[in-house]
C-alpha atoms as a PDB file:
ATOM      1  CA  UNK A   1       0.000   0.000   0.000  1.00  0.00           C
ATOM      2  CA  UNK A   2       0.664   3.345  -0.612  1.00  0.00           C
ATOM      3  CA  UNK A   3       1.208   6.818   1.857  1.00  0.00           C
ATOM      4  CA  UNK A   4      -0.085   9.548   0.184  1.00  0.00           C
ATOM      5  CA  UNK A   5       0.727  12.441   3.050  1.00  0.00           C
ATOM      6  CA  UNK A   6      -2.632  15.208   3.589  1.00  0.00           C
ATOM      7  CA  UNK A   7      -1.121  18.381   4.060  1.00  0.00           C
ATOM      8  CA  UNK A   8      -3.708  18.963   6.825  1.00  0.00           C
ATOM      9  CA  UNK A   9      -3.521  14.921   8.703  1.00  0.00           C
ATOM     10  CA  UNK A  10      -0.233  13.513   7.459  1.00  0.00           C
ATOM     11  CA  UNK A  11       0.799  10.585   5.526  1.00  0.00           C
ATOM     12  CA  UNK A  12      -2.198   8.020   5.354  1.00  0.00           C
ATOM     13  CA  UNK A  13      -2.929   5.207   3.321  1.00  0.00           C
ATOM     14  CA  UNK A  14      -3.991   5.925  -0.371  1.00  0.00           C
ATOM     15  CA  UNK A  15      -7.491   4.087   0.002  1.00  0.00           C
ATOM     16  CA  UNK A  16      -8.211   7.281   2.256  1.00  0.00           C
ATOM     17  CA  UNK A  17      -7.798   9.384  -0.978  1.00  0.00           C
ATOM     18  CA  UNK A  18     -10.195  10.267  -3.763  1.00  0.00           C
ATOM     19  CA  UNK A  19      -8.533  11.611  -7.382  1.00  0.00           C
ATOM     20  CA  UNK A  20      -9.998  14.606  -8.204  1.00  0.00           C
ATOM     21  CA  UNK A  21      -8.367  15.294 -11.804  1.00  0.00           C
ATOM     22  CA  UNK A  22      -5.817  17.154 -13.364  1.00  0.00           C
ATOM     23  CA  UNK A  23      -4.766  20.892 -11.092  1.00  0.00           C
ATOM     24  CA  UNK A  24      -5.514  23.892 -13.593  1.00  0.00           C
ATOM     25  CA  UNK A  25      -8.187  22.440 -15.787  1.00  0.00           C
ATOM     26  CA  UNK A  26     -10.256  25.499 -15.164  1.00  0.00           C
ATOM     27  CA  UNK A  27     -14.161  25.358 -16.029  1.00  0.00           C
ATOM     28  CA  UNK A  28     -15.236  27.643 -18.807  1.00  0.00           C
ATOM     29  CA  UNK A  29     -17.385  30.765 -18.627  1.00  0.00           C
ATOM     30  CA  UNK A  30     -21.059  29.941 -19.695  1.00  0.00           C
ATOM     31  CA  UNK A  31     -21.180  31.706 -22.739  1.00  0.00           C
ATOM     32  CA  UNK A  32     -17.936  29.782 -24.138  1.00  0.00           C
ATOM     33  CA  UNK A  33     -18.087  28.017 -27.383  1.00  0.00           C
ATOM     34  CA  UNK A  34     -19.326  24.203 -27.759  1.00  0.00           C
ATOM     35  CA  UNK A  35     -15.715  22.965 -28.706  1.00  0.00           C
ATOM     36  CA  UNK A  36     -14.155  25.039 -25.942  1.00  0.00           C
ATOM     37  CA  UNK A  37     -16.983  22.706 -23.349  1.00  0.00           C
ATOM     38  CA  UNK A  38     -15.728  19.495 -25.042  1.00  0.00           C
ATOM     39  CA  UNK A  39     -12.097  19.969 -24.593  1.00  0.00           C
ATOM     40  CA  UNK A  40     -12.822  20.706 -20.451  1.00  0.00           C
ATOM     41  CA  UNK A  41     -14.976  17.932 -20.032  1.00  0.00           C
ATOM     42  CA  UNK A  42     -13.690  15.397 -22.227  1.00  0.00           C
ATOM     43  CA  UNK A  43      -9.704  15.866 -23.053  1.00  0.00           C
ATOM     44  CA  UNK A  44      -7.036  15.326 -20.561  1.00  0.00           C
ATOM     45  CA  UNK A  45      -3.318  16.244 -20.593  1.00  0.00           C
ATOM     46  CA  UNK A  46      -2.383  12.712 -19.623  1.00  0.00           C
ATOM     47  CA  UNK A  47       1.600  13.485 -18.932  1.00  0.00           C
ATOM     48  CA  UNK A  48       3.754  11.059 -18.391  1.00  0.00           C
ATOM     49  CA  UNK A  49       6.041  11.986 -15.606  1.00  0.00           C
ATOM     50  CA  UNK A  50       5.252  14.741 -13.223  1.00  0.00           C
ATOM     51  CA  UNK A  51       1.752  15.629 -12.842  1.00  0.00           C
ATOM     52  CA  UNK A  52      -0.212  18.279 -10.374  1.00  0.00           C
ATOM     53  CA  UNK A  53      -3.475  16.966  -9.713  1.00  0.00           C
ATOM     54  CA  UNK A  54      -6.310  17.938  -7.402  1.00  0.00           C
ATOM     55  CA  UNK A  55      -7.142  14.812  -3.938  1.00  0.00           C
ATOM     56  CA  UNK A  56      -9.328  14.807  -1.665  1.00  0.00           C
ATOM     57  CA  UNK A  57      -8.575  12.808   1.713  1.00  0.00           C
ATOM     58  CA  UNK A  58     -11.630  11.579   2.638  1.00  0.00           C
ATOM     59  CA  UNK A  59     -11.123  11.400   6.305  1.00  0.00           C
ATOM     60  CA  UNK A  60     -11.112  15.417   6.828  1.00  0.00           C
ATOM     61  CA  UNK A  61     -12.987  16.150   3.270  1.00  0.00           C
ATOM     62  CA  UNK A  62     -10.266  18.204   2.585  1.00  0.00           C
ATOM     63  CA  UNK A  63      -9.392  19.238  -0.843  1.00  0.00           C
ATOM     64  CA  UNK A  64      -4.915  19.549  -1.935  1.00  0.00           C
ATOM     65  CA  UNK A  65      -3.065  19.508  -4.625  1.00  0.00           C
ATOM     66  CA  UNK A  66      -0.702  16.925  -5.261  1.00  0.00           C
ATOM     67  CA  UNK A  67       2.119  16.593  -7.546  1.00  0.00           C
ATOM     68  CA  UNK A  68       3.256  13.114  -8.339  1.00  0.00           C
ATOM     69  CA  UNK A  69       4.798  10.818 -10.911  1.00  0.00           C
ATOM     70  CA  UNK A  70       2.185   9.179 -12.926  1.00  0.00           C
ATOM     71  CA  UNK A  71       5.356   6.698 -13.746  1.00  0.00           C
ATOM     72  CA  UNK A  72       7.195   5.502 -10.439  1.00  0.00           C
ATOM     73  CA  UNK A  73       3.769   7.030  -8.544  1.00  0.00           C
ATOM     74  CA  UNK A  74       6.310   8.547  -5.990  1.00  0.00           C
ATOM     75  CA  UNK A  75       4.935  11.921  -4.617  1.00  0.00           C
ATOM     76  CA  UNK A  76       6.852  14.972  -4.957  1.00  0.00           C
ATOM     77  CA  UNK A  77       4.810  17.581  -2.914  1.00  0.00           C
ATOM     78  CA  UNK A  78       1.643  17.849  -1.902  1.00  0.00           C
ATOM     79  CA  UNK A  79      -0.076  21.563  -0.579  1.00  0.00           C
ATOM     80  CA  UNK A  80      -3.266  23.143   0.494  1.00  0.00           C
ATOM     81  CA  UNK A  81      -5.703  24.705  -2.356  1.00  0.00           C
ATOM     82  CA  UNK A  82      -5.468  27.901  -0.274  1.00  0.00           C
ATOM     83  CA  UNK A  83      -1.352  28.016  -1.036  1.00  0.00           C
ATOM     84  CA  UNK A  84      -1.925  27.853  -4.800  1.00  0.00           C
ATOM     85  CA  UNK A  85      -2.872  30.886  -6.596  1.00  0.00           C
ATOM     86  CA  UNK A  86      -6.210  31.242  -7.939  1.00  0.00           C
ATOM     87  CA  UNK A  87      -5.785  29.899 -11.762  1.00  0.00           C
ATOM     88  CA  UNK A  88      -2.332  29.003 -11.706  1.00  0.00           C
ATOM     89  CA  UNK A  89      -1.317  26.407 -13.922  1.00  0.00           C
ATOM     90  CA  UNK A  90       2.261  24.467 -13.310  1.00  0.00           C
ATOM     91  CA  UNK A  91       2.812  21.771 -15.446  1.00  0.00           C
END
């Protein structure tokens, strides 16, 4: 099993985790274009390597950012939404 590590409770074990999907996929603005819908909902970056992607630990329902390898699944860093500014996008 893995320890994913919940910047608010610490490192727990990964079943207490829910993936939330890829950090800086940002929902469009109502009046945005069919296509511009389709590509939010439906495409993903998919990297290979580092990735920042949104968690939720289930035990506190709290909501982080973590940034992992999607390869060797070893986690690099993991932080509060709060810390990351609003629309930023790291890849």
């Amino acid at each position: 099993m893995q320890l994913f590590t919940c910047p608010f409770c610490g490192p727990r074990a990964e079943t207490e985790f829910h993936f939330g999907g890829d950090a800086g996929n940002l929902r469009p603005g109502g009046d945005s274009e069919t296509n511009v819908w389709t590509d939010y909902l439906y495409f993903r970056s998919n990297l290979r390597g580092r990735a920042r992607e949104i968690w939720m630990h289930l035990a506190c329902r709290e909501v982080f950012v973590m940034e992992r390898d999607t390869v060797t699944h070893e986690v690099h860093a993991t932080e509060a939404l709060a810390e990351t500014a609003a629309g930023e996008h790291r890849p």
